[in-house]
N, C-alpha and C. Protein backbone atom coordinates (compact mmCIF):
# COMPACT_ATOMS: atom_id res chain seq x y z
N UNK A 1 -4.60 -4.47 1.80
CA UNK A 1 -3.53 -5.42 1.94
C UNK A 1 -3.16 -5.60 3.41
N UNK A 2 -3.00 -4.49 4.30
CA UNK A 2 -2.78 -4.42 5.52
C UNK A 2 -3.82 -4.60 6.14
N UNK A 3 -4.28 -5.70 6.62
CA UNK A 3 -5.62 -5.41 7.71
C UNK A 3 -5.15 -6.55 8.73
N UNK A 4 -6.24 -6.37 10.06
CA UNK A 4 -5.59 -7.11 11.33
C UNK A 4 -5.73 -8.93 10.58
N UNK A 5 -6.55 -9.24 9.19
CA UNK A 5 -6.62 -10.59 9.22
C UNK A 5 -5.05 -10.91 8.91
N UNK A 6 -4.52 -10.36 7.78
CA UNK A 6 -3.05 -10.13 7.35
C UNK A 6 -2.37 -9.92 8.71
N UNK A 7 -2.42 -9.14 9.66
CA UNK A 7 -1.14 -9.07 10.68
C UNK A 7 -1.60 -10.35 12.00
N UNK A 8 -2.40 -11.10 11.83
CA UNK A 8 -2.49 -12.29 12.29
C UNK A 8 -1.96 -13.80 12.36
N UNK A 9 -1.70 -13.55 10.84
CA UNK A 9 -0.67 -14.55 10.15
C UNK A 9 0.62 -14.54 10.41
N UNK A 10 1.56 -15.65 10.44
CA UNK A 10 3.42 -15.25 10.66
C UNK A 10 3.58 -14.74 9.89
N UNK A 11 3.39 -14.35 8.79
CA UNK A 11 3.98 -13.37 7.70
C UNK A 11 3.79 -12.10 7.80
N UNK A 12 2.35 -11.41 8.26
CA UNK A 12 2.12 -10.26 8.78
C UNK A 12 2.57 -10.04 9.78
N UNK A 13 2.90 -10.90 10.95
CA UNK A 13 3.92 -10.33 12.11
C UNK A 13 5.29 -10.49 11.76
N UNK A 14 5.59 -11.37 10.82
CA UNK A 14 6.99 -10.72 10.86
C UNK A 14 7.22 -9.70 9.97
N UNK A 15 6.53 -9.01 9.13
CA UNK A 15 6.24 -7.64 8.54
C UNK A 15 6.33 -6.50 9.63
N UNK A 16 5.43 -7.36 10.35
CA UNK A 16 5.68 -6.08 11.48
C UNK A 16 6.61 -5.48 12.54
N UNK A 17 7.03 -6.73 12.63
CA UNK A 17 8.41 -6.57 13.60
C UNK A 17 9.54 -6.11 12.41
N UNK A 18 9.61 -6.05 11.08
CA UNK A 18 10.08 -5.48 10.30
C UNK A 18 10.11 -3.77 10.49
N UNK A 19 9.26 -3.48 9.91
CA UNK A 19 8.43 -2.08 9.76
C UNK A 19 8.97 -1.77 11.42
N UNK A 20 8.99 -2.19 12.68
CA UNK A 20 9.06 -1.58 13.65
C UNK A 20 10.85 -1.39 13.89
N UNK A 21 11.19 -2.52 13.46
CA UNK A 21 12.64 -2.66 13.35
C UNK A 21 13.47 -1.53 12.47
N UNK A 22 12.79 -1.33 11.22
CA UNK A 22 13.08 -0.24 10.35
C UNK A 22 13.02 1.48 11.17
N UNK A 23 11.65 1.43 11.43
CA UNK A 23 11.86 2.94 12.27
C UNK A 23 12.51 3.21 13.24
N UNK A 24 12.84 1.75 14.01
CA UNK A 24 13.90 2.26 15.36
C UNK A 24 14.97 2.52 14.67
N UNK A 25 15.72 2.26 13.79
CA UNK A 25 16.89 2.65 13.21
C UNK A 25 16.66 3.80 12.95
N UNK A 26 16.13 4.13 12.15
CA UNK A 26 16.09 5.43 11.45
C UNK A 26 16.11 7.10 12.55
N UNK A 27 14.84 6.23 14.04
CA UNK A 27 15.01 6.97 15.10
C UNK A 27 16.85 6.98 15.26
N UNK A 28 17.13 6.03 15.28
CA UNK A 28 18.39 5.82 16.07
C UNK A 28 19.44 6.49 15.32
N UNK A 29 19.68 6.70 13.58
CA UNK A 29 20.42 7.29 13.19
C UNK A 29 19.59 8.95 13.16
N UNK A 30 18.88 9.37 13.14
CA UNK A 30 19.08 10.67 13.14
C UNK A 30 19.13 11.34 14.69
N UNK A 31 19.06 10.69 15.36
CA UNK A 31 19.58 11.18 16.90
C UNK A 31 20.68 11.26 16.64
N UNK A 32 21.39 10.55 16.70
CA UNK A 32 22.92 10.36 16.23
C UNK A 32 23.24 11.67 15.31
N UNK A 33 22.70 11.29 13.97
CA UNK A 33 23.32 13.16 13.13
C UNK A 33 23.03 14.41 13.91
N UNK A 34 21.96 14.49 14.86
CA UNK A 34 21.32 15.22 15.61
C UNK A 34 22.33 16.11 16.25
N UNK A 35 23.18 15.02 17.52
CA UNK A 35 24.13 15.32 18.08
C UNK A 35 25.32 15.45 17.37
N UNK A 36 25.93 15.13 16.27
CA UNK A 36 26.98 15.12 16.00
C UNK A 36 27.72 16.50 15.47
N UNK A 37 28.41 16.91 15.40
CA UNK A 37 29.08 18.12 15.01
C UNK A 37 29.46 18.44 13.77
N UNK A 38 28.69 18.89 13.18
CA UNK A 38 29.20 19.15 11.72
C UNK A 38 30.48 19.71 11.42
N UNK A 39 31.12 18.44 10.45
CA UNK A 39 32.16 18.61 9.96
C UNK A 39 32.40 18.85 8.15
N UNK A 40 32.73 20.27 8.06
CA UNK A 40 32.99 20.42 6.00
C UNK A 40 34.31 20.36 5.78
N UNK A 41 34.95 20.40 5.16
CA UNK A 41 36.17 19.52 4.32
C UNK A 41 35.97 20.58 3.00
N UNK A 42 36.85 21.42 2.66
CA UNK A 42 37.34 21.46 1.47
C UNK A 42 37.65 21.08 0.52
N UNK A 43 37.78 20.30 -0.48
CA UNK A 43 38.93 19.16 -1.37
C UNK A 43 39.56 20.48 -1.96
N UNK A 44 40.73 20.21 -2.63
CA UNK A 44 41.30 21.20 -3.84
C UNK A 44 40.61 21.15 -4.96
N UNK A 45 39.83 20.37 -5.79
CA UNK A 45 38.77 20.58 -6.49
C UNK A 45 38.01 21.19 -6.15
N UNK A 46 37.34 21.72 -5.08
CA UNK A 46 36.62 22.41 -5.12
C UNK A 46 37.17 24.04 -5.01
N UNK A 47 37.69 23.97 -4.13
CA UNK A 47 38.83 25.82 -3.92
C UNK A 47 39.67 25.96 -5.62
N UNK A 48 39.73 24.96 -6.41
CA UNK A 48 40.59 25.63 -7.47
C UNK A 48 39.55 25.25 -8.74
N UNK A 49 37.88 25.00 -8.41
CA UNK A 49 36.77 24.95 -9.91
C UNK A 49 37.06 23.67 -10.70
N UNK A 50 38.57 22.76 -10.51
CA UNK A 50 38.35 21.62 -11.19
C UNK A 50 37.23 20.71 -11.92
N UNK A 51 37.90 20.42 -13.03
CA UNK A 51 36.43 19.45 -13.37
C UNK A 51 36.96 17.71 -13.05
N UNK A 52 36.00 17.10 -12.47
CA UNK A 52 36.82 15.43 -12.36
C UNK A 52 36.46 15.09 -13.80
């Protein structure tokens, strides 16, 4: 399905600028969790076994 005749066409390049668009995000959010400081939270459901 993927071959260079397919990424020749406008439809295969804009697939591709898709697909490239997709992984920079994904780079871009886990850098982000990377650095960020983990934060946990208690609820009172959880410290007192509640059921919701």
């Amino acid at each position: 399905m993927y071959t260079a005749r397919f990424f020749s066409t406008k439809l295969g390049r804009a697939s591709l600028a898709s697909i490239v668009a997709m992984v920079a995000m994904n780079c871009f959010a886990l850098t982000q969790q990377l650095h960020a400081a983990p934060q946990v939270l208690a609820s009172s459901a959880a410290i007192t076994g509640e059921l919701a």
